[in-house]
Protein backbone atom coordinates (compact mmCIF):
# COMPACT_ATOMS: atom_id res chain seq x y z
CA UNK A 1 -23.55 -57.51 146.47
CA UNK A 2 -26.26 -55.92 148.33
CA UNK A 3 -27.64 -59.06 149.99
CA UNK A 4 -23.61 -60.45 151.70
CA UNK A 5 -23.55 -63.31 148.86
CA UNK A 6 -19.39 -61.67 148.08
CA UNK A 7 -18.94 -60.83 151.38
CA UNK A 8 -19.97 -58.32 154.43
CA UNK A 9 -17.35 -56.15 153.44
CA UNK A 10 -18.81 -55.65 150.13
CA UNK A 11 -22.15 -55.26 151.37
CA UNK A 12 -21.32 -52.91 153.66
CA UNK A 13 -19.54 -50.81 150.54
CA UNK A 14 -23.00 -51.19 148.11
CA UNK A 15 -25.40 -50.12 150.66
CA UNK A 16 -23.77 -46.72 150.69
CA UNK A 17 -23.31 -46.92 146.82
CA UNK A 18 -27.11 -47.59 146.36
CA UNK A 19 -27.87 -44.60 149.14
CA UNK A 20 -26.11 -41.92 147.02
CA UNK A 21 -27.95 -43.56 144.09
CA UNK A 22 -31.07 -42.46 145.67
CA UNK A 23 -29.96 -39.21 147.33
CA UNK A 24 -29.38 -38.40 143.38
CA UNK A 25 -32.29 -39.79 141.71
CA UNK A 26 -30.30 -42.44 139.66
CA UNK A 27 -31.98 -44.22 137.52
CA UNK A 28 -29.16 -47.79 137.55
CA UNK A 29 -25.96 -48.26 138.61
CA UNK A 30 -23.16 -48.43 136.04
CA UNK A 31 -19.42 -50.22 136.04
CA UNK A 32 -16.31 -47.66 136.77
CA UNK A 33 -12.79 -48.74 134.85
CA UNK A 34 -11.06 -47.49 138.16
CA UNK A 35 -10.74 -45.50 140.86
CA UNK A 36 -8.70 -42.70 142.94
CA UNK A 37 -9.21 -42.91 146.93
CA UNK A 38 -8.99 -40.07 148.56
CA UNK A 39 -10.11 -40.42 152.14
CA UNK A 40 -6.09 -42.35 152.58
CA UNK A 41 -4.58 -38.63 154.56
CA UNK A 42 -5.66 -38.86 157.98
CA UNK A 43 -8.28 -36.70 159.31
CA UNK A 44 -9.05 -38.21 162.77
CA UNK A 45 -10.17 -41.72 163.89
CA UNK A 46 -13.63 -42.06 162.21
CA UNK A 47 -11.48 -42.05 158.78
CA UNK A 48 -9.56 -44.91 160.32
CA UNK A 49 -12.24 -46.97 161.80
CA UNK A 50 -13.89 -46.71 158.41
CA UNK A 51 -11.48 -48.17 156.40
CA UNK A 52 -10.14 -50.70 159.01
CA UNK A 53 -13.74 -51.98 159.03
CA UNK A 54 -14.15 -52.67 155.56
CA UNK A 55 -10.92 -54.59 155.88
CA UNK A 56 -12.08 -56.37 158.92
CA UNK A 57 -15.19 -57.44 156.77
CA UNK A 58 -13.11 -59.10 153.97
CA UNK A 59 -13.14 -56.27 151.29
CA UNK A 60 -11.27 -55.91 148.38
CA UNK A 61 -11.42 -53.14 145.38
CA UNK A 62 -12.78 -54.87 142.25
CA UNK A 63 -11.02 -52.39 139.90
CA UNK A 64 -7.39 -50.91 139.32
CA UNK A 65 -7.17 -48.28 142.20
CA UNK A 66 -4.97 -45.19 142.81
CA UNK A 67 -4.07 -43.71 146.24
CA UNK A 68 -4.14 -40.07 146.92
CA UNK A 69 -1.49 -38.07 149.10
CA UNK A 70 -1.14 -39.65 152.27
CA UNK A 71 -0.13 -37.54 155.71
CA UNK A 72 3.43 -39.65 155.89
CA UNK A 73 6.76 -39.72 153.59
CA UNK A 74 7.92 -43.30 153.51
CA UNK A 75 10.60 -42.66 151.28
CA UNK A 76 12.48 -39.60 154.18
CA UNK A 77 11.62 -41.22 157.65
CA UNK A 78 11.77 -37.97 160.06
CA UNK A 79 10.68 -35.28 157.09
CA UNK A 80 7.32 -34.89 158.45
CA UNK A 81 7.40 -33.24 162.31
CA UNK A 82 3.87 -35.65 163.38
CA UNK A 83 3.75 -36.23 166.89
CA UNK A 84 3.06 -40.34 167.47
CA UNK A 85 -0.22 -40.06 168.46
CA UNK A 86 -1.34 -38.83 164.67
CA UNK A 87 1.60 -40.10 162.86
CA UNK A 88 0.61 -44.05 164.53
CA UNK A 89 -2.85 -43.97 162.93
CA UNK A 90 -1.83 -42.08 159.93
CA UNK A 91 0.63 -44.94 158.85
CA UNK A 92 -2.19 -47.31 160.02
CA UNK A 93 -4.82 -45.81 157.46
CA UNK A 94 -1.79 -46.23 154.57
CA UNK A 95 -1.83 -49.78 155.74
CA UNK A 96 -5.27 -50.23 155.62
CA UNK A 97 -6.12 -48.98 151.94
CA UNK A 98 -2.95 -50.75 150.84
CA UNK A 99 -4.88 -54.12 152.46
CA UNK A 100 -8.52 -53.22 150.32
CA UNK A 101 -5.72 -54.13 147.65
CA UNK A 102 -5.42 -50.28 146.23
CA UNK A 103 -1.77 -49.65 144.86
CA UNK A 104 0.56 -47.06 146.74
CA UNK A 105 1.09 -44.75 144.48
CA UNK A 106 0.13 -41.40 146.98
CA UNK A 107 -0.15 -38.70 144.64
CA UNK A 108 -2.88 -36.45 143.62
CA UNK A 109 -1.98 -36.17 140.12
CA UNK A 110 -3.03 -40.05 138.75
CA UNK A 111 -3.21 -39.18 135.65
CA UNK A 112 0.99 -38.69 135.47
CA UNK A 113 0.93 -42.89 136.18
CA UNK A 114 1.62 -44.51 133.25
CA UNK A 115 -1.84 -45.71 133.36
CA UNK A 116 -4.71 -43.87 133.53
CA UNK A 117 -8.43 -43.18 132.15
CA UNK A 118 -8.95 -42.70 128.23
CA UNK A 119 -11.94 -40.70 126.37
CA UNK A 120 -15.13 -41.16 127.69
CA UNK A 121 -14.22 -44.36 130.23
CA UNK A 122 -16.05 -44.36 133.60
CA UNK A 123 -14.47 -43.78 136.82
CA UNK A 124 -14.89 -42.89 140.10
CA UNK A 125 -11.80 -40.49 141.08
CA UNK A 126 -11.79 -37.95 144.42
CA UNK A 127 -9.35 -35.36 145.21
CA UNK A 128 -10.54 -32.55 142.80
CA UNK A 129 -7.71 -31.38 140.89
CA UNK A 130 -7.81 -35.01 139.68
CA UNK A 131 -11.53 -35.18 138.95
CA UNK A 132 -11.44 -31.86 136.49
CA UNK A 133 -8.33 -32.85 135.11
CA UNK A 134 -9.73 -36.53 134.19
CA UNK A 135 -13.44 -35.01 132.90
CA UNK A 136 -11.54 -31.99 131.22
CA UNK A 137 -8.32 -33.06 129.80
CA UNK A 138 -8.34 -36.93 129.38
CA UNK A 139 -12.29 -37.14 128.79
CA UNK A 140 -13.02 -39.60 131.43
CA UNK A 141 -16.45 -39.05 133.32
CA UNK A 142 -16.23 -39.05 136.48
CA UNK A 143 -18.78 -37.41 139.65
CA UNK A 144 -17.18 -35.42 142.48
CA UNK A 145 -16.57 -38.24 144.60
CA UNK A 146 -15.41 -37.53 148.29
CA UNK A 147 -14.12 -39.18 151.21
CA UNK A 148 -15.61 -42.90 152.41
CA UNK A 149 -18.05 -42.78 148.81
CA UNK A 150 -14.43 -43.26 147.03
CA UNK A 151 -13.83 -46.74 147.83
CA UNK A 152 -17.05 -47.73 148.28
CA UNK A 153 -16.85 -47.15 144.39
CA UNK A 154 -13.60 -49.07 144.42
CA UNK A 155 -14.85 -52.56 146.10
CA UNK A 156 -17.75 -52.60 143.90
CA UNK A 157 -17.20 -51.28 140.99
CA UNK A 158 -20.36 -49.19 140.85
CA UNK A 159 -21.35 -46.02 140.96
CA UNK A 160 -24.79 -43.90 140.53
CA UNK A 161 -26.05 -43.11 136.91
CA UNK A 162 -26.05 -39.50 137.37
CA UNK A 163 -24.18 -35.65 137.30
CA UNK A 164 -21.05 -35.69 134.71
CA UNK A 165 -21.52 -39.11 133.99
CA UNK A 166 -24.38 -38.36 131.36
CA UNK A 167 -23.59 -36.83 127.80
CA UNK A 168 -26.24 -34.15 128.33
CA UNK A 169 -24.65 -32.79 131.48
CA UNK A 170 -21.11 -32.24 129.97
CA UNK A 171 -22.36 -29.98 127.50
CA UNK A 172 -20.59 -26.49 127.88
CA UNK A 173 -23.26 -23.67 129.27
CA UNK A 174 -20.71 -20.60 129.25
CA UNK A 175 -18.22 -19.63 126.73
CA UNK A 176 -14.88 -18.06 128.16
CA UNK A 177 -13.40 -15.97 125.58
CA UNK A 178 -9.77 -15.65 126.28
CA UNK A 179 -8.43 -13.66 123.37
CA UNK A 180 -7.62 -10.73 124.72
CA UNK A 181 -5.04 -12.46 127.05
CA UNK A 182 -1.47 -12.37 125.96
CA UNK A 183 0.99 -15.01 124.50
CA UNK A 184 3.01 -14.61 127.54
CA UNK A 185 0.47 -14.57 130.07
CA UNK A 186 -0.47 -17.86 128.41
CA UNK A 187 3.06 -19.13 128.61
CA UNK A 188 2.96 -20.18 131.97
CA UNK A 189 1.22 -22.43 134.44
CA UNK A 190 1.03 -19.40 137.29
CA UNK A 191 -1.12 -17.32 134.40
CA UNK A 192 -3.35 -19.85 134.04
CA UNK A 193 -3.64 -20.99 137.55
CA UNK A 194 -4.46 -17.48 138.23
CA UNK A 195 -6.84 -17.78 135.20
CA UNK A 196 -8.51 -21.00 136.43
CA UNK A 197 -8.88 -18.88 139.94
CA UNK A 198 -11.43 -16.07 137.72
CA UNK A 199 -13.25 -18.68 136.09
CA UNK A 200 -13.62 -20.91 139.62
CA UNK A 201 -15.79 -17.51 140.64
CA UNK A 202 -17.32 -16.84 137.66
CA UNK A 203 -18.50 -20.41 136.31
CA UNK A 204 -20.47 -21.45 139.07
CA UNK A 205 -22.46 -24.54 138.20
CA UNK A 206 -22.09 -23.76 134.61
CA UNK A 207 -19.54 -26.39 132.18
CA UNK A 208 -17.09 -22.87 130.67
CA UNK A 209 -15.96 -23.16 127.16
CA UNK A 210 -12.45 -21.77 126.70
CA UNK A 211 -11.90 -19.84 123.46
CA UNK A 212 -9.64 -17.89 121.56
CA UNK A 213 -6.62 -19.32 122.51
CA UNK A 214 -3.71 -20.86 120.49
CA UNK A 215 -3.59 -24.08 121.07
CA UNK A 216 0.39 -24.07 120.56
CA UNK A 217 0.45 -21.92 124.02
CA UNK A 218 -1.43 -25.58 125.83
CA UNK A 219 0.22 -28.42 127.66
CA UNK A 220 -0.98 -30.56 130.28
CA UNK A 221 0.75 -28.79 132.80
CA UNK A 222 -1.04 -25.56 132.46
CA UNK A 223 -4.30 -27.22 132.32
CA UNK A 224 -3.57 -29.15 135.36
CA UNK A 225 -2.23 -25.40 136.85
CA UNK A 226 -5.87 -24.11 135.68
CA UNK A 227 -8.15 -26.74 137.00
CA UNK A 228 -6.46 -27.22 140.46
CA UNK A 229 -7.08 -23.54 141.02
CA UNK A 230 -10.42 -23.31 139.71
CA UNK A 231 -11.58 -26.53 141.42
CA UNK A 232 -10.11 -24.58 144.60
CA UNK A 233 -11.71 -21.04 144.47
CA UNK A 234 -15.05 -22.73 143.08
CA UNK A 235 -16.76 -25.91 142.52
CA UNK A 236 -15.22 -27.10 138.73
CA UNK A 237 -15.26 -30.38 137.66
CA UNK A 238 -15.30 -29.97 134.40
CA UNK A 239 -14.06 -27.40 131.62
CA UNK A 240 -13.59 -27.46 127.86
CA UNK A 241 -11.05 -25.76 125.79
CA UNK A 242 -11.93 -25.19 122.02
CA UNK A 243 -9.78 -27.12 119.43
CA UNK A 244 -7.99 -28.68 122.32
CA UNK A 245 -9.55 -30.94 125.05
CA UNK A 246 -10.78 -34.33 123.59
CA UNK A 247 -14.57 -33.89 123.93
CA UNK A 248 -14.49 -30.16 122.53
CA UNK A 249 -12.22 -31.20 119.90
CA UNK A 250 -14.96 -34.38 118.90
CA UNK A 251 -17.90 -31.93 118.89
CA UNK A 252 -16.67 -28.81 117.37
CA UNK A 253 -17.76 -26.84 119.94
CA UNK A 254 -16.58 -23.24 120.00
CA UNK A 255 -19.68 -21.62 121.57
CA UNK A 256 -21.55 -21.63 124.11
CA UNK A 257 -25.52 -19.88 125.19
CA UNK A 258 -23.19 -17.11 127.33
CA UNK A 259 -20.32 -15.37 127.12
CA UNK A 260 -17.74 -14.13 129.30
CA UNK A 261 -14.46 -12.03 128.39
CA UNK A 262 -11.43 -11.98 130.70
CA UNK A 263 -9.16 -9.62 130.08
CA UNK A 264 -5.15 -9.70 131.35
CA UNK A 265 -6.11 -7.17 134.38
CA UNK A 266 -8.96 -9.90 136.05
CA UNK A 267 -5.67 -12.82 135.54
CA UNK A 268 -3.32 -10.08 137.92
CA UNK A 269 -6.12 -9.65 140.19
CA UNK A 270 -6.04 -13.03 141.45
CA UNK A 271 -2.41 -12.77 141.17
CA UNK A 272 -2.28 -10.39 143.86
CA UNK A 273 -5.21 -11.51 145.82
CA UNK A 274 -3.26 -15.05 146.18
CA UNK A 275 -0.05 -13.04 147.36
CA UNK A 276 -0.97 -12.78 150.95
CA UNK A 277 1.93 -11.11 152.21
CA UNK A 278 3.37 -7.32 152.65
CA UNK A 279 5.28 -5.19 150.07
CA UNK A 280 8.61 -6.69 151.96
CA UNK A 281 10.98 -8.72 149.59
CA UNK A 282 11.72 -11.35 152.49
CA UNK A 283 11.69 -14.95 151.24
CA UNK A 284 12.03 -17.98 153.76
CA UNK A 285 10.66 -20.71 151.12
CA UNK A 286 9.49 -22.09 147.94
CA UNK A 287 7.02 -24.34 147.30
CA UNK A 288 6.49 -26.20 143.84
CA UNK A 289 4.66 -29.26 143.55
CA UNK A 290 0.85 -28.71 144.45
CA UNK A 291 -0.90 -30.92 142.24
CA UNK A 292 2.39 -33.18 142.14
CA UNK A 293 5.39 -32.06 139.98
CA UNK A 294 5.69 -33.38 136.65
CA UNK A 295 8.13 -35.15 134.71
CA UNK A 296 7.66 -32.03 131.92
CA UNK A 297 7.54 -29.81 134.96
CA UNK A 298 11.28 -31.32 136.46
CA UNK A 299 12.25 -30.11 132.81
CA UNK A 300 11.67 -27.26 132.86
CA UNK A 301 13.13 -26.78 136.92
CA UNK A 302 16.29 -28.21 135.13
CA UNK A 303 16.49 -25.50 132.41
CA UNK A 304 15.90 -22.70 134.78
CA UNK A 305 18.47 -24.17 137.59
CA UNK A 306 20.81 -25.62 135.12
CA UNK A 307 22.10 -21.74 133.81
CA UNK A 308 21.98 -20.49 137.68
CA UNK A 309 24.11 -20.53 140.64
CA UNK A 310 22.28 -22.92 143.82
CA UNK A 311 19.95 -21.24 145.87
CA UNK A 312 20.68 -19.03 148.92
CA UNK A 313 20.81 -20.62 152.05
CA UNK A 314 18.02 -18.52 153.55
CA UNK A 315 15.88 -20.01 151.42
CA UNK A 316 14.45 -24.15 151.20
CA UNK A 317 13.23 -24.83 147.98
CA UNK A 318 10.47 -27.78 148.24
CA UNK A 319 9.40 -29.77 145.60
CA UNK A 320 6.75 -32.30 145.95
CA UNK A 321 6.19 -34.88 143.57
CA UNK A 322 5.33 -38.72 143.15
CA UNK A 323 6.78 -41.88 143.66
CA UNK A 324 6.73 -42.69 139.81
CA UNK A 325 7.50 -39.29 138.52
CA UNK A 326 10.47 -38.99 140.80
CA UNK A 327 12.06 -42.18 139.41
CA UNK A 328 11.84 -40.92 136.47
CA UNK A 329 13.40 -37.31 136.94
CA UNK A 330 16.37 -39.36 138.61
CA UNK A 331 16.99 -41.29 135.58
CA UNK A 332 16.61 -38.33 133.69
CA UNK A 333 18.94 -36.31 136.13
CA UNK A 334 16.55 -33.78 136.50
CA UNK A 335 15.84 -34.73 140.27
CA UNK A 336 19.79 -34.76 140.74
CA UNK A 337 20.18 -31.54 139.09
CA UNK A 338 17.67 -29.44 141.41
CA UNK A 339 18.97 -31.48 144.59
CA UNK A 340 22.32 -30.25 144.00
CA UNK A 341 21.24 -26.55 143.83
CA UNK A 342 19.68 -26.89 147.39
CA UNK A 343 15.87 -28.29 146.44
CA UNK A 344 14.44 -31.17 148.80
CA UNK A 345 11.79 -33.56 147.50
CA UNK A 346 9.17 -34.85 149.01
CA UNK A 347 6.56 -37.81 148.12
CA UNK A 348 3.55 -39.54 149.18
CA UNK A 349 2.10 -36.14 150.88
CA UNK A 350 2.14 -32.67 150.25
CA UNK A 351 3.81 -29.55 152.11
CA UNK A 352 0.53 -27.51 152.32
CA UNK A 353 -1.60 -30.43 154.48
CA UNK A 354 1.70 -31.70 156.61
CA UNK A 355 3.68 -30.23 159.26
CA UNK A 356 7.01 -30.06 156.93
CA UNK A 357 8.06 -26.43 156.86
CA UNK A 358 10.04 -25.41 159.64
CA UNK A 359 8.58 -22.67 162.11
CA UNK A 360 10.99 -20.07 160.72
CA UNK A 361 9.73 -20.88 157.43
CA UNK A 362 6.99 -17.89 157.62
CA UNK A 363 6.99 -16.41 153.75
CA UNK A 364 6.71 -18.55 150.85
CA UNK A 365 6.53 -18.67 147.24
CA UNK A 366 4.87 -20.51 144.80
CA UNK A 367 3.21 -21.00 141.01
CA UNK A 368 0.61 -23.07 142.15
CA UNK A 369 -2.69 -21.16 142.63
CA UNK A 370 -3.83 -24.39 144.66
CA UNK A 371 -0.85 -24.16 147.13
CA UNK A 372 -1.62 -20.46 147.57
CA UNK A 373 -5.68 -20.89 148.28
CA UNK A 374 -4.80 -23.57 150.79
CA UNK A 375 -1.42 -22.85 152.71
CA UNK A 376 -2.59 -19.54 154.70
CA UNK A 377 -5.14 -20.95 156.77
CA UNK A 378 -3.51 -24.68 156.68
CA UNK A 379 0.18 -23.67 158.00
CA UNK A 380 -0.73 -19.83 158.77
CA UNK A 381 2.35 -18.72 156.09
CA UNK A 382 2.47 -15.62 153.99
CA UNK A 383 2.35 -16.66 150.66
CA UNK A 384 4.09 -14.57 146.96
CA UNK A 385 2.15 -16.45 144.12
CA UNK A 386 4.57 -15.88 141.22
CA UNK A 387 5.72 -17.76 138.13
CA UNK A 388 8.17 -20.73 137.99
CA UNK A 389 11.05 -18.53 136.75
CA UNK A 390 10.07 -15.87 139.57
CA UNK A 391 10.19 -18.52 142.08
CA UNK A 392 13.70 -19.78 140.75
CA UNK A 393 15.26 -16.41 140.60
CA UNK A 394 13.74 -15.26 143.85
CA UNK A 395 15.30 -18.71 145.21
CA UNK A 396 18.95 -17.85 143.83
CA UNK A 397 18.54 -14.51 145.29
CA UNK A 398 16.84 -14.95 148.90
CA UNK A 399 14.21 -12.75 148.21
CA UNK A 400 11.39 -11.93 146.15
CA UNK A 401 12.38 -11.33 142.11
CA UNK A 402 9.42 -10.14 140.18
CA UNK A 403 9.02 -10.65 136.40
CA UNK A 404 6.17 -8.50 135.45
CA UNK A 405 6.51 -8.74 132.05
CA UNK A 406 5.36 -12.40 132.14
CA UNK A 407 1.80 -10.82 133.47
CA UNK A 408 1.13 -8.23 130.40
């Protein structure tokens, strides 16, 4: 690859492979299953010229490849309020990884395709709510793979021998002892986003063991809820929960050389250090979706909206989700159900990086911890980090409905 014999364009890919090899003291270069690009949501021109290069050179990815959000909706022409002179280049850049032969699936939650990484595969994923959900939950090993180094991985197929993809380095350092947090703290994905916003501060560089929790209160949802947040206030890439999570479960691990205890009162903390605005009860928005909705988490949307009256008309209800998980809430008539109550979907992007909420659209709601890190300085909202059932209710009523029971 190195030397042009399968092309410039995948030359051009390996000599930037081989650098981060060195930069990390590799020892070889090992073979990746697939990849997740992404450096596809415009940033500028450099991001563009990149890409369009290595199509100009004759590259192709040489493994199954995912695209992350992009900054366009294909699917509702006119949702996103880009002037031309960004929203030109941005569809260009689309084009562009679409022609290095990546498929368009533009979500940041890959692992909800029907496809994706099994126990201890190699990949090379960006976008890091993916990366700690595919080391954590699926137990793939991936590194924290960026912008540009992404598809580099992609067109060859390579990446370095180093960080999380060596046994030794996955081992958990710091125990997280969770038992003196409630059932129904535990029974949603805003308690443990807020939970995966303590242990983002308090891991560090350290791989945290979760303990004492029953795994009955787990689902996929709530881990992706935790490892968003935690890969947002800190550096995660990697967690374990005991009796749960594939690697903890094959090792038996329910220790680790420290210990931590959380108790329910750290959990509110970030709770109210993500709700950035005033003791008012005004409510212009809610925003669910950040990593992508679910199928699971249409469900349970459904169940709430399904015994309540539509939302008020002061307030837009956003939901953004996937291509693939969208066509499947509409044939389950999930998507239908939530449309007809006043929601509005989006795909391919997200509302927290686009220009999508309206300028009178100045206090919002949501259950994702991710969302709520982000959206202040991105969009320069106020921002109520509540539960899923706070949001609804708060939706139905046009203002801000606390439940704070569900943080006891």
């Amino acid at each position: 690859m190195l030397d042009g014999r399968l092309g410039p364009g995948t030359a051009m890919a390996m000599r930037m492979v081989v650098a981060l090899a060195k930069v990390l003291d590799a020892d070889r270069l090992i073979p990746v299953h697939n990849a997740h690009i992404d450096s596809c949501l415009y940033h500028g021109q450099a991001g563009l010229d990149f890409a369009q290069k290595l199509v100009d050179l004759g590259a192709r990815v040489a493994v199954p490849t995912t695209l992350n959000v992009s900054s366009l909706d294909l699917m509702h022409p006119g949702l996103i309020r880009l002037p031309p002179e960004e929203a030109v280049p941005a569809r260009a850049l689309m084009d562009a990884y679409r022609a290095l032969g990546a498929r368009a699936t533009w979500t940041c939650a890959p692992y909800q395709t029907l496809e994706r990484p099994t126990l201890g595969e190699d990949i090379a994923w960006a976008e890091s709510n993916a990366i700690v959900f595919a080391n954590s939950v699926l137990g793939a090993r991936t590194e924290r793979y960026g912008d540009f180094i992404d598809i580099c991985a992609a067109i060859t197929g390579r990446v370095p021998h180093a960080g999380l993809h060596l046994s030794e380095l996955r081992v958990p350092t710091l125990e997280i002892d969770c038992s003196e947090l409630s059932p129904q703290l535990l029974g949603h994905e805003a308690g443990w986003a807020a939970l995966g916003g303590v242990i983002g501060r308090i891991a560090g560089s350290r791989i945290p063991l979760l303990t004492g929790i029953d795994p009955a209160l787990i689902d996929e949802d709530k881990l992706k809820a935790f490892g968003a947040t935690a890969a947002s206030s800190g550096g995660l890439a990697l967690f374990h929960v005991a009796g749960f999570t594939p690697e903890a479960r094959a090792a038996g691990w329910n220790s680790a050389p420290e210990r931590e205890i959380i108790t329910a009162a750290m959990v509110r903390g970030i709770r109210d250090e993500l709700t950035t605005a005033g003791p008012s009860d005004a409510l212009d928005t809610v925003a669910l979706g950040t990593p992508h909705f679910s199928l699971s988490e249409f469900g349970k949307l459904a169940a709430l909206v399904g015994v309540q009256p539509s939302f008020a008309k002061s307030c837009t209800v956003w939901i953004s989700t996937s291509r693939e998980v969208l066509g499947q809430a509409k044939e389950a008539g999930q998507a239908q159900l939530a449309q007809a109550r006043g929601a509005r979907i989006v795909v391919d992007t997200c509302t927290y990086v686009t220009p999508i909420l309206g300028p009178e659209e100045r206090s919002v709601m949501t259950p994702s911890g991710k969302w709520a890190w982000y959206a202040p300085m991105n969009l320069g909202v106020e921002v109520i980090f509540g539960t899923l059932e706070e949001c609804v209710a708060s939706a139905v009523a046009g203002k801000v409905v606390r439940h704070d029971w569900q943080w006891e």
